[in-house]
Protein backbone atom coordinates (compact mmCIF):
# COMPACT_ATOMS: atom_id res chain seq x y z
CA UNK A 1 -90.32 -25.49 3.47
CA UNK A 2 -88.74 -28.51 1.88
CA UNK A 3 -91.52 -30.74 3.04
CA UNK A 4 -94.02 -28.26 2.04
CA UNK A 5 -92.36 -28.88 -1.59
CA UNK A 6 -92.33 -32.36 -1.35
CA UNK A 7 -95.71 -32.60 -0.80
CA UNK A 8 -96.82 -30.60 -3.47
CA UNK A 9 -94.63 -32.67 -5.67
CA UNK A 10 -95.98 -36.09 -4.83
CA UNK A 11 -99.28 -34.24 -4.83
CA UNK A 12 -98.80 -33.05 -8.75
CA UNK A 13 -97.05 -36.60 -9.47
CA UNK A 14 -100.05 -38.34 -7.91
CA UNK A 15 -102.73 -36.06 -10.14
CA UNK A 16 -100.52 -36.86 -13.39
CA UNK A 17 -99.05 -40.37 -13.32
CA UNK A 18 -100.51 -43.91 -14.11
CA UNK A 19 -101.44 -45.36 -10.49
CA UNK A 20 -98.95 -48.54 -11.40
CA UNK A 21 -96.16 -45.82 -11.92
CA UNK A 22 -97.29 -43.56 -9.16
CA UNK A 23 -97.22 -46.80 -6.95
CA UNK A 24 -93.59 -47.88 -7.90
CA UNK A 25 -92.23 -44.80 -6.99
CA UNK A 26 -93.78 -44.32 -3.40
CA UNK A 27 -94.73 -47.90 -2.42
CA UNK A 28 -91.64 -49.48 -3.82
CA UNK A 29 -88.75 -47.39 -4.97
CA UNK A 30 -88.87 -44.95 -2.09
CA UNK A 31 -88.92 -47.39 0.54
CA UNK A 32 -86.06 -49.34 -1.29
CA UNK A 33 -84.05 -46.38 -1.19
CA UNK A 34 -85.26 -45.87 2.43
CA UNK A 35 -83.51 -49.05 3.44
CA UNK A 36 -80.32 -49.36 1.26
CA UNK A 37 -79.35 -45.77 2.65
CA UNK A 38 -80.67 -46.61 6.28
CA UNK A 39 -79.68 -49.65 6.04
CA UNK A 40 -75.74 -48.32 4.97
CA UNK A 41 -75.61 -45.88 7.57
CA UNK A 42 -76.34 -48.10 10.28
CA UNK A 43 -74.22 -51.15 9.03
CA UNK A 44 -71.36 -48.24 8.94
CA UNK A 45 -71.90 -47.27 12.32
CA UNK A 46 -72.21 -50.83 14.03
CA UNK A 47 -69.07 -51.77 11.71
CA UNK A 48 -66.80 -48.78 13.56
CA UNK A 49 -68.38 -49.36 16.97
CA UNK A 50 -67.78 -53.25 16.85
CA UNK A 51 -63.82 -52.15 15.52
CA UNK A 52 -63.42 -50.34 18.66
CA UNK A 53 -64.81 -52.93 21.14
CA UNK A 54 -63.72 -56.52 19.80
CA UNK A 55 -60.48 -57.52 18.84
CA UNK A 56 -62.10 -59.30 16.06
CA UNK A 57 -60.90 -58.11 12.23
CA UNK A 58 -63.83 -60.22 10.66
CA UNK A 59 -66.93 -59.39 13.38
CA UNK A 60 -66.72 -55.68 12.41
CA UNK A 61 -67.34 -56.97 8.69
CA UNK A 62 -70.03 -59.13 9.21
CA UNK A 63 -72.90 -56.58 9.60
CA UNK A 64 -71.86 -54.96 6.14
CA UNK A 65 -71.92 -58.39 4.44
CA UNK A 66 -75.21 -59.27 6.02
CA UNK A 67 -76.71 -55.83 4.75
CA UNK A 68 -74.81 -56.21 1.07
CA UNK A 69 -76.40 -59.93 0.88
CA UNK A 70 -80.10 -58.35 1.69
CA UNK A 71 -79.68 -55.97 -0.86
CA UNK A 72 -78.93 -57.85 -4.03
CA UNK A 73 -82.49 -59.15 -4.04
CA UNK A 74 -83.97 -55.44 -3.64
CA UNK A 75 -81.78 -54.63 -6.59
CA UNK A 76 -82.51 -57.42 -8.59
CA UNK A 77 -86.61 -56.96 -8.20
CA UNK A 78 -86.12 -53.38 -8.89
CA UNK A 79 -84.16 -53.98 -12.36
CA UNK A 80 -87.41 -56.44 -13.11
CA UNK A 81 -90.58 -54.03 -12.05
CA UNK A 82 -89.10 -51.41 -13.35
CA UNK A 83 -88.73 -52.90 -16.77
CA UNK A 84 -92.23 -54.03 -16.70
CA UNK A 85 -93.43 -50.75 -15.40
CA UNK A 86 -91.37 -48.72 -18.35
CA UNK A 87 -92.72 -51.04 -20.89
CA UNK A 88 -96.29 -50.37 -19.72
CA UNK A 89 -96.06 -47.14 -19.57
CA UNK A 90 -94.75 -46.77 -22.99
CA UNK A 91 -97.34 -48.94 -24.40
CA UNK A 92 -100.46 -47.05 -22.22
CA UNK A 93 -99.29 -43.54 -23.38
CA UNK A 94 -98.41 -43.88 -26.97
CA UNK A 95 -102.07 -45.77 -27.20
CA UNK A 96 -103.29 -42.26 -25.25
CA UNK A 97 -101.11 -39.66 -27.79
CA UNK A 98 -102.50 -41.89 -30.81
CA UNK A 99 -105.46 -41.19 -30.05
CA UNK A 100 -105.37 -37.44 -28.70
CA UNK A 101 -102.63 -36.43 -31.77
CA UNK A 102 -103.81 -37.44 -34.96
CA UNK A 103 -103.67 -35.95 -38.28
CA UNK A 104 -106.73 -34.93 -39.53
CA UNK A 105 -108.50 -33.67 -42.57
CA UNK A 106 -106.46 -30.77 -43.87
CA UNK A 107 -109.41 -29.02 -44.98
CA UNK A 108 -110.89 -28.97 -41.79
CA UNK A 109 -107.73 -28.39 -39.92
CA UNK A 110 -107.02 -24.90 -41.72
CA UNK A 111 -110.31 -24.03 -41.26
CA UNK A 112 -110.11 -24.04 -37.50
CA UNK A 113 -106.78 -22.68 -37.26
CA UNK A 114 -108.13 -19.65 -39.24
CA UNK A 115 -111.66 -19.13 -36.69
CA UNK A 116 -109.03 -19.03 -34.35
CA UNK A 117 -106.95 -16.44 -36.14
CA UNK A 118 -103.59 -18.29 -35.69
CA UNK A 119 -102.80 -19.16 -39.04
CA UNK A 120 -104.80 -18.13 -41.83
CA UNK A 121 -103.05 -17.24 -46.03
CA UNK A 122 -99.46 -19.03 -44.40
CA UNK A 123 -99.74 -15.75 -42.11
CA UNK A 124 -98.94 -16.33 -37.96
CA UNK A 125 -101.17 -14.10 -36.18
CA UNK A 126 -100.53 -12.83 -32.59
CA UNK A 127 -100.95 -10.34 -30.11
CA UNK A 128 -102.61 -8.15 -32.88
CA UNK A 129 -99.60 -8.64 -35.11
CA UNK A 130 -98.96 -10.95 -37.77
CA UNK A 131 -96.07 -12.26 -39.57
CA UNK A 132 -95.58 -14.76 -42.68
CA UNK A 133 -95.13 -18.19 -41.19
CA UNK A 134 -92.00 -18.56 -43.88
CA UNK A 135 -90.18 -15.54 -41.86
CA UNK A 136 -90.64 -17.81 -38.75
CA UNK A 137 -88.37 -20.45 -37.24
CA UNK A 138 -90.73 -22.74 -35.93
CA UNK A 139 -89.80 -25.39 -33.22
CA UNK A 140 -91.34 -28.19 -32.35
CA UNK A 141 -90.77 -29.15 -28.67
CA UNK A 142 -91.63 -31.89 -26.15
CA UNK A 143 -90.90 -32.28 -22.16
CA UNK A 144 -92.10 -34.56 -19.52
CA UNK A 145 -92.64 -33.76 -16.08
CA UNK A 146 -93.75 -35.66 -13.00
CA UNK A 147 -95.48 -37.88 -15.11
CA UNK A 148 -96.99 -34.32 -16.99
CA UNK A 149 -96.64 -34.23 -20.97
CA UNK A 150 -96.25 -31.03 -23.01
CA UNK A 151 -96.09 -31.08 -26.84
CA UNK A 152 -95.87 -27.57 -28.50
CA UNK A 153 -94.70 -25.22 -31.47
CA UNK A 154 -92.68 -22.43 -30.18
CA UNK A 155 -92.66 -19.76 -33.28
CA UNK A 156 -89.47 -17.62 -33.47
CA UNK A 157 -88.81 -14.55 -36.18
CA UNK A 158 -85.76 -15.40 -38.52
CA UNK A 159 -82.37 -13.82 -38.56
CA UNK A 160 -82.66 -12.22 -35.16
CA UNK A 161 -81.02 -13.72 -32.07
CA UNK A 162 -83.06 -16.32 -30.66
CA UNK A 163 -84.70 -14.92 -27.13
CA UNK A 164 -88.56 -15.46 -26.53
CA UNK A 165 -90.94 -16.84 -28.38
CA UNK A 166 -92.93 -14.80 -30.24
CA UNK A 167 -96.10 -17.34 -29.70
CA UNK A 168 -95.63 -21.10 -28.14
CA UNK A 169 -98.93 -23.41 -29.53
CA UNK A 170 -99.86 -26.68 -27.44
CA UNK A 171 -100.08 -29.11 -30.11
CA UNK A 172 -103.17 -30.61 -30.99
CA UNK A 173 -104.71 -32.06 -33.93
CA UNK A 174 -105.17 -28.76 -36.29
CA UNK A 175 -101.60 -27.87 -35.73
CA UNK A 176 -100.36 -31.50 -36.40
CA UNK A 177 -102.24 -31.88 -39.46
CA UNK A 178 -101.34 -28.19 -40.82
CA UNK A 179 -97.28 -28.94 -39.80
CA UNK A 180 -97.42 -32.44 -41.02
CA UNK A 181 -98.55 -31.29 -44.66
CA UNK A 182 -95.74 -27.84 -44.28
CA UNK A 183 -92.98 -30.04 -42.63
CA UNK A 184 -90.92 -27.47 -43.90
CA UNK A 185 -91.65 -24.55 -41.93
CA UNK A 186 -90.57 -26.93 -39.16
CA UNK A 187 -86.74 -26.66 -37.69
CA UNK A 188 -86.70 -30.01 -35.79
CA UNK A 189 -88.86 -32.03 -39.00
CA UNK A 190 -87.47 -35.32 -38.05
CA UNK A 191 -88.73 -34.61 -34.35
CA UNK A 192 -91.74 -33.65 -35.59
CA UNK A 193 -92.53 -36.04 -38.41
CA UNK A 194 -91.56 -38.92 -35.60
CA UNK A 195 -94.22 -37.33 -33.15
CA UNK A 196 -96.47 -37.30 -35.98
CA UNK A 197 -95.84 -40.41 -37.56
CA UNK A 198 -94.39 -43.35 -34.63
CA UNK A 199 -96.05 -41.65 -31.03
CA UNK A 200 -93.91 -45.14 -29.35
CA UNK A 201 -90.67 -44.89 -31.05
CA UNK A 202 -90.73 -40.72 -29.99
CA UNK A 203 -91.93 -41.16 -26.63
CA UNK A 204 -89.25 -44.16 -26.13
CA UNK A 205 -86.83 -41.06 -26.90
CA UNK A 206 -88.60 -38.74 -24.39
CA UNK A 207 -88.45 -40.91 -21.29
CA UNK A 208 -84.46 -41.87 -22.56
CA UNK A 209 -83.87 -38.27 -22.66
CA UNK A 210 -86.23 -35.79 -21.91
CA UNK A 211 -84.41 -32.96 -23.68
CA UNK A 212 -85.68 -32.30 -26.94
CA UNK A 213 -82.00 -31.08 -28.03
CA UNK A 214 -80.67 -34.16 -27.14
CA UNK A 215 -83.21 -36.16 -29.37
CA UNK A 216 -82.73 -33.58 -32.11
CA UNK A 217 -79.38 -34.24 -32.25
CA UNK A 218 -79.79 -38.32 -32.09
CA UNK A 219 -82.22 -38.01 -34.61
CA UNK A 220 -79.79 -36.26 -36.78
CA UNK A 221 -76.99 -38.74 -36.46
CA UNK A 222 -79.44 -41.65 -37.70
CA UNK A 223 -80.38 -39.73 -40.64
CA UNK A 224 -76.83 -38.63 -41.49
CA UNK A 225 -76.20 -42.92 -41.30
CA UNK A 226 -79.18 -43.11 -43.23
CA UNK A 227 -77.87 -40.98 -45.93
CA UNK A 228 -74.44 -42.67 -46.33
């Protein structure tokens, strides 16, 4: 069962990542990890079996300093790849979101929202009902995933309790243009305008935190210091 799940997780990683950051995890990181923990465990057991059998206080040591010694250069290699690989990545996918999420002409973005009867007349329309986007508490929200992206609006109606959705959007670029010019509909606008506006700088927060609460509320403290 758990190697079933494995599988299908290397599988999914495999369809979605970059091949240098698909690479680093399997063909560098994993067998890293492969060793140092190996490598520990055996050290540990040679260490007890060499206290029992010698009368030595130092040869018992010597495996474990032999193993530590081997290890700083693994560590050291993968504090340097996988800078490199983190700074490619960030460059390769911002270039990608620039290009896939871009504002366009806000004629022609209301226009397709409304032959798609989402929004049409600041309205919201879903499963046959429709509600006045200004009575909505719109969200955006972003998540990353085994090297999968999501960007979306999650729509919520005002004063009630939060629960489900009432409609969740993938972004794209009638939604960002529409939102960009009606940032205030949006809850999270500094989120949002970031996405819209710097794809690097909000993706840099993404792979920090992947928890779009937790850049909401950075976000907020640098525009509170902003304000001061």
């Amino acid at each position: 069962m758990l190697m079933a799940k494995f599988k299908e997780i290397v599988k999914f990683e495999k369809e979605n990542m970059p091949s240098y950051q698909y690479d680093f995890l399997y063909k560098r990181l994993l067998p890293g990890m492969i060793y140092v923990v190996g490598g520990a465990l055996v050290v540990i057991i040679l260490a007890i079996i060499l206290f029992f059998t010698t009368e030595s206080e130092i040869i018992p040591i010597i495996p474990i300093i032999v193993w530590g010694i081997s290890v700083i250069p693994l560590l050291v290699l993968f504090v340097i790849h996988s800078k490199k690989m983190s700074l490619r990545l960030l460059q390769d996918k911002s270039n990608e979101f620039d290009k896939k999420y871009k504002t366009i002409d806000y004629k022609k973005a209301t226009e397709k929202l409304e032959d798609k009867m989402l929004i049409k007349d600041n309205t919201l329309y879903y499963d046959d009902m429709s509600i006045y986007l200004e009575d909505c508490l719109v969200y955006f929200y972003a998540k990353t995933l085994s090297g999968a992206y999501s960007f979306s609006l999650l729509f919520y109606k005002k004063e009630e309790p939060i629960s489900d959705a009432l409609l969740v959007l993938d972004l794209d670029n009638s939604l960002i243009t529409y939102f960009a010019n009606n940032t205030y509909l949006i809850y999270n606008q500094s989120a949002f305008l970031l996405f819209a506006n710097d794809k690097k700088e909000f993706l840099r927060l993404l792979l920090k935190y992947n928890n779009q609460k937790k850049i909401d509320d950075y976000l907020s403290k640098t525009d509170n210091k902003k304000n001061r």
